[in-house]
C-alpha atoms as a PDB file:
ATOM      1  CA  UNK A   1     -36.993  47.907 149.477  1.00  0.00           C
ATOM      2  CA  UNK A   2     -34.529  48.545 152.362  1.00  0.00           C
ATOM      3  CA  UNK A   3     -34.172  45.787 154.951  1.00  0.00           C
ATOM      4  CA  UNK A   4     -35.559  46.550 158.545  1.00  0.00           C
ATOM      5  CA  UNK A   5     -31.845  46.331 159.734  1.00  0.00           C
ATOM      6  CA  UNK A   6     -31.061  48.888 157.228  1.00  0.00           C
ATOM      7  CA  UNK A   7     -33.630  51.586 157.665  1.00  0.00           C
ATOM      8  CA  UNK A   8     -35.789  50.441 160.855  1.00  0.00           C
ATOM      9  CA  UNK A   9     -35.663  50.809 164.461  1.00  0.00           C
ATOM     10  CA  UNK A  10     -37.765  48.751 166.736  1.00  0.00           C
ATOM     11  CA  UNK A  11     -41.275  49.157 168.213  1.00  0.00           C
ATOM     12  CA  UNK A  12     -43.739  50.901 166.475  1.00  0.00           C
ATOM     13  CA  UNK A  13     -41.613  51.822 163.964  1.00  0.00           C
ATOM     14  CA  UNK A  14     -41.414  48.177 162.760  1.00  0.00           C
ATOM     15  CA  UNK A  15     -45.476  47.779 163.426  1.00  0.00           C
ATOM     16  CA  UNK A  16     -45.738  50.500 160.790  1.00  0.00           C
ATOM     17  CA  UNK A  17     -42.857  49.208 158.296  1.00  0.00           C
ATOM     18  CA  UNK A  18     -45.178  46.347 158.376  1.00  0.00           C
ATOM     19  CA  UNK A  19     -47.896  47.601 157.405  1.00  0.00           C
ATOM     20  CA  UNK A  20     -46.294  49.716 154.830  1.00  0.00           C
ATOM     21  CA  UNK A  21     -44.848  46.600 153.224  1.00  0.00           C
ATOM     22  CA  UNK A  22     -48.214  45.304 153.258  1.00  0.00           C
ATOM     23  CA  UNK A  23     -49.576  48.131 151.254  1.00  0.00           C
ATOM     24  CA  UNK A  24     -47.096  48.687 148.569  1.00  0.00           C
ATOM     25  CA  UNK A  25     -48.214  45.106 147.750  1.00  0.00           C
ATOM     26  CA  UNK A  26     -50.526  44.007 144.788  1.00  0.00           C
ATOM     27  CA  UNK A  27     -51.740  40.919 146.874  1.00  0.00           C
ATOM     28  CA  UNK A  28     -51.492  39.521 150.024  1.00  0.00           C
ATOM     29  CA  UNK A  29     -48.125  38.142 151.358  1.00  0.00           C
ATOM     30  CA  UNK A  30     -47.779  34.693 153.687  1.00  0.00           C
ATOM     31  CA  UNK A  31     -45.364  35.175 156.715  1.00  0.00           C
ATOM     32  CA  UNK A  32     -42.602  33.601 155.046  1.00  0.00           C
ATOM     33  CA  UNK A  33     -42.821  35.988 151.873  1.00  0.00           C
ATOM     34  CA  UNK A  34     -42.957  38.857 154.667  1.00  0.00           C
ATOM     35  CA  UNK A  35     -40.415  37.554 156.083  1.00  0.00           C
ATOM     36  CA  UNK A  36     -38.169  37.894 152.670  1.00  0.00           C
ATOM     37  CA  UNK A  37     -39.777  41.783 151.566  1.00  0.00           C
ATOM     38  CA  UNK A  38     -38.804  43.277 155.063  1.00  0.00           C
ATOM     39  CA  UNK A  39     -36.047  41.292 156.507  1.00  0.00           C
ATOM     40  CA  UNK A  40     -38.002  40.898 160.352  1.00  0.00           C
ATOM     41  CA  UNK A  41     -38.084  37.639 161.613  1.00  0.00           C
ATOM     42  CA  UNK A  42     -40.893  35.119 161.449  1.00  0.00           C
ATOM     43  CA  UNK A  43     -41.788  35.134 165.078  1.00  0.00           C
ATOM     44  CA  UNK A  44     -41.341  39.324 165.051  1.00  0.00           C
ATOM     45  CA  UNK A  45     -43.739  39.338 161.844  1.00  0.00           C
ATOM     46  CA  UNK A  46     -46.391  36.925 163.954  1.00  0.00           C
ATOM     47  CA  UNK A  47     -46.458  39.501 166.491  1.00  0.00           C
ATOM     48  CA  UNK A  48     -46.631  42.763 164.544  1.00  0.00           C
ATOM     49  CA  UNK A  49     -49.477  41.274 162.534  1.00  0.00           C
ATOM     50  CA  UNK A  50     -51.099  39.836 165.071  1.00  0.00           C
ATOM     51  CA  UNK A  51     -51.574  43.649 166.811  1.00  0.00           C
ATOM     52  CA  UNK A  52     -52.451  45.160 163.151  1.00  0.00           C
ATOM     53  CA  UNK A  53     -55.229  42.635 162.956  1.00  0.00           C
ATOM     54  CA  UNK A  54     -56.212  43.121 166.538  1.00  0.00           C
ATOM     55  CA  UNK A  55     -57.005  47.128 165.269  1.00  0.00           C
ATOM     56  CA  UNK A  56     -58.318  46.503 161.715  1.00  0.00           C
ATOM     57  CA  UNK A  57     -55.213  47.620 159.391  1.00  0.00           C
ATOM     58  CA  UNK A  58     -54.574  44.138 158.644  1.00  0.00           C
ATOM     59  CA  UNK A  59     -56.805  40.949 157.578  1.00  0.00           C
ATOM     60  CA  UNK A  60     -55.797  37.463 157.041  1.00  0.00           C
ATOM     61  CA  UNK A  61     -56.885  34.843 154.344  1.00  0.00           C
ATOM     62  CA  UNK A  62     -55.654  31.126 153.955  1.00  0.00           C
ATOM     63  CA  UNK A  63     -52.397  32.274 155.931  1.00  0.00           C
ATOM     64  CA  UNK A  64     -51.757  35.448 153.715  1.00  0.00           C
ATOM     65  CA  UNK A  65     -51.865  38.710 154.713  1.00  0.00           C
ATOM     66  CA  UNK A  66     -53.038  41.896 153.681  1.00  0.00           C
ATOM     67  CA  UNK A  67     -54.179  45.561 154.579  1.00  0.00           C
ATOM     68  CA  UNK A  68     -57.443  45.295 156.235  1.00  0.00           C
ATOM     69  CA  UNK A  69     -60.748  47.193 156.456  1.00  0.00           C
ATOM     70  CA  UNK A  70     -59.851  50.358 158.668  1.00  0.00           C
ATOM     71  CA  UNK A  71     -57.359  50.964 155.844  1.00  0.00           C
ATOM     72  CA  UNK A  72     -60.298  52.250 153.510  1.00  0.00           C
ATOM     73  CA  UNK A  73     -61.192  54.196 156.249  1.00  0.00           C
ATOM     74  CA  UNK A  74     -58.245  55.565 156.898  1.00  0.00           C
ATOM     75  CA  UNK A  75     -57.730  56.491 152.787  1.00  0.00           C
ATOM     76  CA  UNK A  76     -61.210  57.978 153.065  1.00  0.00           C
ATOM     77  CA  UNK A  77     -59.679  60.258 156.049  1.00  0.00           C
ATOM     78  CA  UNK A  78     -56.876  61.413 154.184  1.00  0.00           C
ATOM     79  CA  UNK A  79     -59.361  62.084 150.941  1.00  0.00           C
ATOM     80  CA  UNK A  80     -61.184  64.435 153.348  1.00  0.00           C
ATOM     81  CA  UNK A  81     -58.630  66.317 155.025  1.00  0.00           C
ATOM     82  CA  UNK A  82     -56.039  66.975 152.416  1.00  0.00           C
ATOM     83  CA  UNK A  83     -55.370  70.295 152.204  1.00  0.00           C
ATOM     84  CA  UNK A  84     -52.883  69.353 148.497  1.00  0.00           C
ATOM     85  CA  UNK A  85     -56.005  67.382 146.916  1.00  0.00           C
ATOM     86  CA  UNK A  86     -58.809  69.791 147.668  1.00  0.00           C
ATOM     87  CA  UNK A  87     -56.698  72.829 146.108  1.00  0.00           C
ATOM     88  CA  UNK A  88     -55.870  70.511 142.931  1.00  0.00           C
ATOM     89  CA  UNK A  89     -58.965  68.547 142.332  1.00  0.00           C
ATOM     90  CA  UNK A  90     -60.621  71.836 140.324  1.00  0.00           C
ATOM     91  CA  UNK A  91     -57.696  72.428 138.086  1.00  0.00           C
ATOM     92  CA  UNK A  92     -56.911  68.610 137.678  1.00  0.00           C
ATOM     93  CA  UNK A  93     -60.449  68.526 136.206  1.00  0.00           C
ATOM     94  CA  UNK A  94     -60.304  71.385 134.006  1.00  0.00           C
ATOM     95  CA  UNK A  95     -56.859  70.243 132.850  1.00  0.00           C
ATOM     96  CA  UNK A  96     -58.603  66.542 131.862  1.00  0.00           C
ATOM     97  CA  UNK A  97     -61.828  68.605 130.089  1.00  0.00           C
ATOM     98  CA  UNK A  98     -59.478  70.693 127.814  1.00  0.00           C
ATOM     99  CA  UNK A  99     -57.076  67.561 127.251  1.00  0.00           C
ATOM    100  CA  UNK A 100     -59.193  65.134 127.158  1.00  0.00           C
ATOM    101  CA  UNK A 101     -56.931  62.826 128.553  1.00  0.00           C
ATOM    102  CA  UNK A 102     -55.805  61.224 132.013  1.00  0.00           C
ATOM    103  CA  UNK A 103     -54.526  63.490 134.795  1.00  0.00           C
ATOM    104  CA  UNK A 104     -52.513  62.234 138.333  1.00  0.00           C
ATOM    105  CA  UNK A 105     -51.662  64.004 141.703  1.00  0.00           C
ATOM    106  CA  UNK A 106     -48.420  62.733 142.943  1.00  0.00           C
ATOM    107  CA  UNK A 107     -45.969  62.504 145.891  1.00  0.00           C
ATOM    108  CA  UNK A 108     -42.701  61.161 146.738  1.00  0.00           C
ATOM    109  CA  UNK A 109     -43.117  58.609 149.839  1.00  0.00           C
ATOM    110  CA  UNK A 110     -39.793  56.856 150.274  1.00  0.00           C
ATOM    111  CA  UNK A 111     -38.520  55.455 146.982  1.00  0.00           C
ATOM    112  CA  UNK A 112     -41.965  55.749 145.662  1.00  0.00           C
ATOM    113  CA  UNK A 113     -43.821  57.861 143.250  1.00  0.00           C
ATOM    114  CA  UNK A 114     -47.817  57.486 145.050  1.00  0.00           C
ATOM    115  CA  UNK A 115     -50.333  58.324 142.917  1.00  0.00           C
ATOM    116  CA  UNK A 116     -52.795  60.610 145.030  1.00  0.00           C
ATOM    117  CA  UNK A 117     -56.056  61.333 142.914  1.00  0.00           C
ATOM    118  CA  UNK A 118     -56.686  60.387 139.715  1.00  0.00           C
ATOM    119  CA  UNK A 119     -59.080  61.806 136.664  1.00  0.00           C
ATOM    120  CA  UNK A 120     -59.557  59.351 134.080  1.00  0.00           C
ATOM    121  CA  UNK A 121     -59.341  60.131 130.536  1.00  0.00           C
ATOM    122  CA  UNK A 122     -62.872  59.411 128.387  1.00  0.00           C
ATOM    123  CA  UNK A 123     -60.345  57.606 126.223  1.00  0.00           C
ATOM    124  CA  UNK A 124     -58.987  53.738 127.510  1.00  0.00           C
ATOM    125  CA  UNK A 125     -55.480  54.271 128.634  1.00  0.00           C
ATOM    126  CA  UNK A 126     -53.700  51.364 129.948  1.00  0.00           C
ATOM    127  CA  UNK A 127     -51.185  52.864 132.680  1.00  0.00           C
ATOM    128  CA  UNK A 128     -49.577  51.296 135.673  1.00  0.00           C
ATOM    129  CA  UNK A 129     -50.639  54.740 137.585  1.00  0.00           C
ATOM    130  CA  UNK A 130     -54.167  54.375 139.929  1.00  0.00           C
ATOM    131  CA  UNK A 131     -54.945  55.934 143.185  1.00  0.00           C
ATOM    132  CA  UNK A 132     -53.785  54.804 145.617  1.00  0.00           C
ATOM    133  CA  UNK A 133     -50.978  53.023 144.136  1.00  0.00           C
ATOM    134  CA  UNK A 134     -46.859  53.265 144.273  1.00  0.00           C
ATOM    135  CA  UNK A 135     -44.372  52.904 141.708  1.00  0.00           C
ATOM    136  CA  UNK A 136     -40.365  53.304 142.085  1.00  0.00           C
ATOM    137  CA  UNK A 137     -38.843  56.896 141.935  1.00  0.00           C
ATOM    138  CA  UNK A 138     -36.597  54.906 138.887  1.00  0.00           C
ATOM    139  CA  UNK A 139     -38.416  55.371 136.068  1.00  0.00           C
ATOM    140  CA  UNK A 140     -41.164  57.913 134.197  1.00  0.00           C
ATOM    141  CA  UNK A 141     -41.924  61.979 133.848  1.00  0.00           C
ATOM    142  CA  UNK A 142     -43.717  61.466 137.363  1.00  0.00           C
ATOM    143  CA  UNK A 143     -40.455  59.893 139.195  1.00  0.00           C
ATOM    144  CA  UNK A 144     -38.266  62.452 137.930  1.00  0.00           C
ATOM    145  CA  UNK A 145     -40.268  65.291 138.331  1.00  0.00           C
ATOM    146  CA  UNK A 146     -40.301  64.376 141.754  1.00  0.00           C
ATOM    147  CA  UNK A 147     -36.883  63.792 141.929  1.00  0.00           C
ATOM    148  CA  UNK A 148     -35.860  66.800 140.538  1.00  0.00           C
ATOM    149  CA  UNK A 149     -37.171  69.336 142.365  1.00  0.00           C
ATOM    150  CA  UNK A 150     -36.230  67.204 145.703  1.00  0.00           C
ATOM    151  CA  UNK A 151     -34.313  68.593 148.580  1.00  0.00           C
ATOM    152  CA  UNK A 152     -30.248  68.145 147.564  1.00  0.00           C
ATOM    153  CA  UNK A 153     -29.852  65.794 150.960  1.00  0.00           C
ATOM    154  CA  UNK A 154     -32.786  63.512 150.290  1.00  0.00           C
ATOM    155  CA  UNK A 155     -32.262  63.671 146.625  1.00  0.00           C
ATOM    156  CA  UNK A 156     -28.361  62.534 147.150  1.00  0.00           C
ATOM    157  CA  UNK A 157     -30.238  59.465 149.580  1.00  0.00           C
ATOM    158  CA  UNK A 158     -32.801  58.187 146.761  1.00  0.00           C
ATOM    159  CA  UNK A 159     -29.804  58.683 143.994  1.00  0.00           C
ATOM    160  CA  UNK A 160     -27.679  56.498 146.615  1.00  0.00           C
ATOM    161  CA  UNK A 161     -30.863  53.927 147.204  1.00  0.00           C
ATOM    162  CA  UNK A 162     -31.688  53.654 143.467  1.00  0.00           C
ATOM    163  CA  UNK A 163     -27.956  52.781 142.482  1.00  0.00           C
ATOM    164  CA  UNK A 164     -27.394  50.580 144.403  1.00  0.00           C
ATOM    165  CA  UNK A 165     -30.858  48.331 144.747  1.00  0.00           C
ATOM    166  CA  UNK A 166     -32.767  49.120 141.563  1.00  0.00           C
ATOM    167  CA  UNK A 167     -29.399  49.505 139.239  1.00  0.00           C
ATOM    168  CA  UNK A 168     -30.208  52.809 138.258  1.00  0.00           C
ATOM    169  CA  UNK A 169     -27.263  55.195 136.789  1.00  0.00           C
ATOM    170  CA  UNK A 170     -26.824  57.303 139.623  1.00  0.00           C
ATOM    171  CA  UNK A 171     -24.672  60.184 137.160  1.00  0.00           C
ATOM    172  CA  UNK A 172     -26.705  59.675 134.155  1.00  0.00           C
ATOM    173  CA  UNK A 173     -30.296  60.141 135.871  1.00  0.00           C
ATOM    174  CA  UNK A 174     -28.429  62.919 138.037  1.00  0.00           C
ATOM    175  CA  UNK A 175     -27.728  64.948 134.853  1.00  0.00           C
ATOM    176  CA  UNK A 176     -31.255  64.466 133.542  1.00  0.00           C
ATOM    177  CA  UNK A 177     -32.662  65.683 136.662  1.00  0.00           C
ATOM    178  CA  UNK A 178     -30.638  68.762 135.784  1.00  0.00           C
ATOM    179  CA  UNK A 179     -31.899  69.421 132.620  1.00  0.00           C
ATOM    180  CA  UNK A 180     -35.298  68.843 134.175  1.00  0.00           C
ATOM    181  CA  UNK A 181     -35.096  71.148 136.562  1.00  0.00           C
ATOM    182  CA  UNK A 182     -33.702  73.798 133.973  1.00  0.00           C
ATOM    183  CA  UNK A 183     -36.915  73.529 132.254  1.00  0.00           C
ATOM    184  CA  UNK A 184     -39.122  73.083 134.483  1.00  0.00           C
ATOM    185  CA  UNK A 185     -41.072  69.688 134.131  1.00  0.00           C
ATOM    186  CA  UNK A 186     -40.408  65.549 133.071  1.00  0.00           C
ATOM    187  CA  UNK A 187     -41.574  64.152 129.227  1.00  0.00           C
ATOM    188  CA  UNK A 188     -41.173  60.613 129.062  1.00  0.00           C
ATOM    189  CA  UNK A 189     -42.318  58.097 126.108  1.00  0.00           C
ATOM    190  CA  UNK A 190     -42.470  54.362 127.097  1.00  0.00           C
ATOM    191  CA  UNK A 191     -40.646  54.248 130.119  1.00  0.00           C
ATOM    192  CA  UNK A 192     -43.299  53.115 132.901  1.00  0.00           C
ATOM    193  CA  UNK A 193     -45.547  51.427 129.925  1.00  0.00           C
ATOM    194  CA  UNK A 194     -45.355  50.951 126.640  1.00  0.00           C
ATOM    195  CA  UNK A 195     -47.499  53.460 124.756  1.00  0.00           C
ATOM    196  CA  UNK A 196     -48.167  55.830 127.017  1.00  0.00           C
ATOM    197  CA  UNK A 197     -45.921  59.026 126.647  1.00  0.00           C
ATOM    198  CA  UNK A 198     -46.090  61.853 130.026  1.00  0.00           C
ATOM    199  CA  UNK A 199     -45.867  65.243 130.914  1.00  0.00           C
ATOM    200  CA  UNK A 200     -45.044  65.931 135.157  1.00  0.00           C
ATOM    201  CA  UNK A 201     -44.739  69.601 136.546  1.00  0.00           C
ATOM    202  CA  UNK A 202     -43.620  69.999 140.157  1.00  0.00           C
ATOM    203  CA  UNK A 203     -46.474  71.818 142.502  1.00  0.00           C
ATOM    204  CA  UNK A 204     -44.764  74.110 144.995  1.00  0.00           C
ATOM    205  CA  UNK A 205     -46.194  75.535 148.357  1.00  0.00           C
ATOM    206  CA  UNK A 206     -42.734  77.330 149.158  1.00  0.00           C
ATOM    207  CA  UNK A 207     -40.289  79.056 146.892  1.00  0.00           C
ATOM    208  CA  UNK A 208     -38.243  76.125 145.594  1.00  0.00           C
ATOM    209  CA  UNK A 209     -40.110  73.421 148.111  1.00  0.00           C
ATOM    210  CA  UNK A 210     -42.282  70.752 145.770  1.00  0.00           C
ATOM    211  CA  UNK A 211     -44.728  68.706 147.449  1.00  0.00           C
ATOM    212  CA  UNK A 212     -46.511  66.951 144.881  1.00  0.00           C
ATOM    213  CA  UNK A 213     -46.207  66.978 140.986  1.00  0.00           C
ATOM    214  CA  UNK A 214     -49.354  67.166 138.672  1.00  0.00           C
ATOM    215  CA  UNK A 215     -48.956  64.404 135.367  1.00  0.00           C
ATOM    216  CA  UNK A 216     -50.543  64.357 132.036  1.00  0.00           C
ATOM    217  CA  UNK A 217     -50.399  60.599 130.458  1.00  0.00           C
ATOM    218  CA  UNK A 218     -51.663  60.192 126.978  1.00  0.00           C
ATOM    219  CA  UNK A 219     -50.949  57.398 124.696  1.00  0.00           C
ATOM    220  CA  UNK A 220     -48.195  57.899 123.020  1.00  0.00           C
ATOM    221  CA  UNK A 221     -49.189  58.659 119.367  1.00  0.00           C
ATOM    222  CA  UNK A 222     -52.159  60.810 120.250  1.00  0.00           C
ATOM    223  CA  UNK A 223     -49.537  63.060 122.217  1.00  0.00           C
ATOM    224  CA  UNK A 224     -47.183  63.083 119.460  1.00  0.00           C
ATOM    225  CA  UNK A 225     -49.731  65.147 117.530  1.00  0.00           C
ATOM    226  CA  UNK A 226     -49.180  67.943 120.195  1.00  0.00           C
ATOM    227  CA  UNK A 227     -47.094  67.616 122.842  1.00  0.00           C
ATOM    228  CA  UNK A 228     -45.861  71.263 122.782  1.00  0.00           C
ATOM    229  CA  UNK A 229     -50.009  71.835 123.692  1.00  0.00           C
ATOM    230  CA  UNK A 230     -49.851  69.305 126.981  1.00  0.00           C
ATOM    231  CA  UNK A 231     -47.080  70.591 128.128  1.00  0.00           C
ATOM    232  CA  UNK A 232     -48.143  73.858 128.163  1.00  0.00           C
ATOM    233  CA  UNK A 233     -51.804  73.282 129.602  1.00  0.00           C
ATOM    234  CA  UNK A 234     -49.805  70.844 132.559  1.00  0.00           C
ATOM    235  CA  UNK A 235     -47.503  73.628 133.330  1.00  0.00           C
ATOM    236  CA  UNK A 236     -50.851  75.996 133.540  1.00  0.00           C
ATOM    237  CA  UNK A 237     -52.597  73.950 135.766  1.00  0.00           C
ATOM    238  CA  UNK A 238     -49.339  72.870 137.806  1.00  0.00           C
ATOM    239  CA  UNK A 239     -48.844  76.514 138.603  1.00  0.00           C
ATOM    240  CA  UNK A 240     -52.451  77.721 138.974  1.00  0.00           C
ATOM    241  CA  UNK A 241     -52.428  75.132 142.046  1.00  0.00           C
ATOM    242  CA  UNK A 242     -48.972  76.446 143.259  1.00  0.00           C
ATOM    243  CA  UNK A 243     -50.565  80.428 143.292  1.00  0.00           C
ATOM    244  CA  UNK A 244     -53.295  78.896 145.239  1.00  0.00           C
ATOM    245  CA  UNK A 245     -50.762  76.780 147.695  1.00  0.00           C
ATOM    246  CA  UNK A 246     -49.151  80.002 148.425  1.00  0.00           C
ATOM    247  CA  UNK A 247     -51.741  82.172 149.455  1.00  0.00           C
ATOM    248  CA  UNK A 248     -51.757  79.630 152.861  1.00  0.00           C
END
């Protein structure tokens, strides 16, 4: 993640770089370890805190810190009134009834692929992917789909970001996302976690503008028996949800 003095301003912006920190998070995080993740200083991260407390976004335990109760509310909120997962929801369901296996929603936020919605497979799959939940733009059909059919100036800035903190080949990955974007969607095998093999299709609301990508995960060996099949039904459903984008 980019320290504050790198990407943050002062103010509110910091109060919310906070909180973000917070909520990439799979636990809480002392002050100290907060401290370390965002670059702020202690007494700065007492005060920020302190005020996200005050309102709800943030509650405290033995000296740690996490995203509080008005949090769920506000995740409930964004359920409700998004526009992206109320037009994708139908076909993200038909797409995991004629599959039969798991189906995510997802967006780039920063240098993170966030998983959106979610419809679980019948069948156990053990994937890294929940709602809710972010994982880097580095790795997996979801990531590059997303980075693929980014604008060129952001896409040069998370090429930039993942070089130099996450190691990432910024050439290599740069001509993958090419022949991505030649075909049209991601297939990766093992890359997130072990096993599970993935098909992502960008979802566009304007001619060449994604805003979301829609990904079908399947363990690995029950894809391999047809892959050509998932691909196709995910590129169905990606663009069903596009036509209906569009129309607004």
């Amino acid at each position: 993640m980019l320290k504050a003095d790198q990407s943050v301003g002062a103010g509110a912006d910091r109060v919310l770089y906070v909180l973000a920190t917070l909520a990439r998070h799979d636990g809480p995080l002392s002050i100290a370890a907060l401290a370390e993740e965002t670059g702020l200083a202690q007494s700065t991260l007492y005060r920020q805190v302190a005020l996200l407390k005050r309102w709800g976004f943030v509650a405290e335990h033995d000296g740690e810190y996490g995203p509080g109760p008005l949090c769920v509310q506000l995740a409930w909120g964004f359920d409700q009134s998004s526009f992206l997962i109320h037009e994708a929801q139908p076909d993200m369901a038909a797409l995991a009834v004629a599959s039969g296996e798991t189906i995510g929603l997802l967006v780039a936020v920063k240098d993170q692929a966030v998983c959106l919605d979610m419809v679980e497979s019948q069948h156990p799959l053990r994937c890294s992917f929940t709602k809710g939940r972010g994982l880097p733009l580095a790795r997996g059909a979801s990531a590059k789909s997303l980075l693929a059919f980014m604008p060129l100036a952001r896409l040069q800035a998370a090429l930039a970001y993942l070089a130099a903190e996450a190691g990432v080949d910024a050439a290599r990955l740069g001509k993958e996302l090419d022949a991505i974007r030649e075909q049209g969607y991601a297939v990766t095998d093992s890359e997130v976690d072990a096993g599970v093999w993935g098909v992502s299709v960008p979802i566009f609301q304007r001619a060449h503008q994604a805003v979301a990508s829609i990904t079908l995960m399947a363990p690995s060996t029950r894809a391999a028996q047809r892959p050509d099949a998932l691909i196709e039904m995910t590129v169905a459903a990606a663009r069903r949800i596009t036509s209906k984008l569009q129309v607004h």
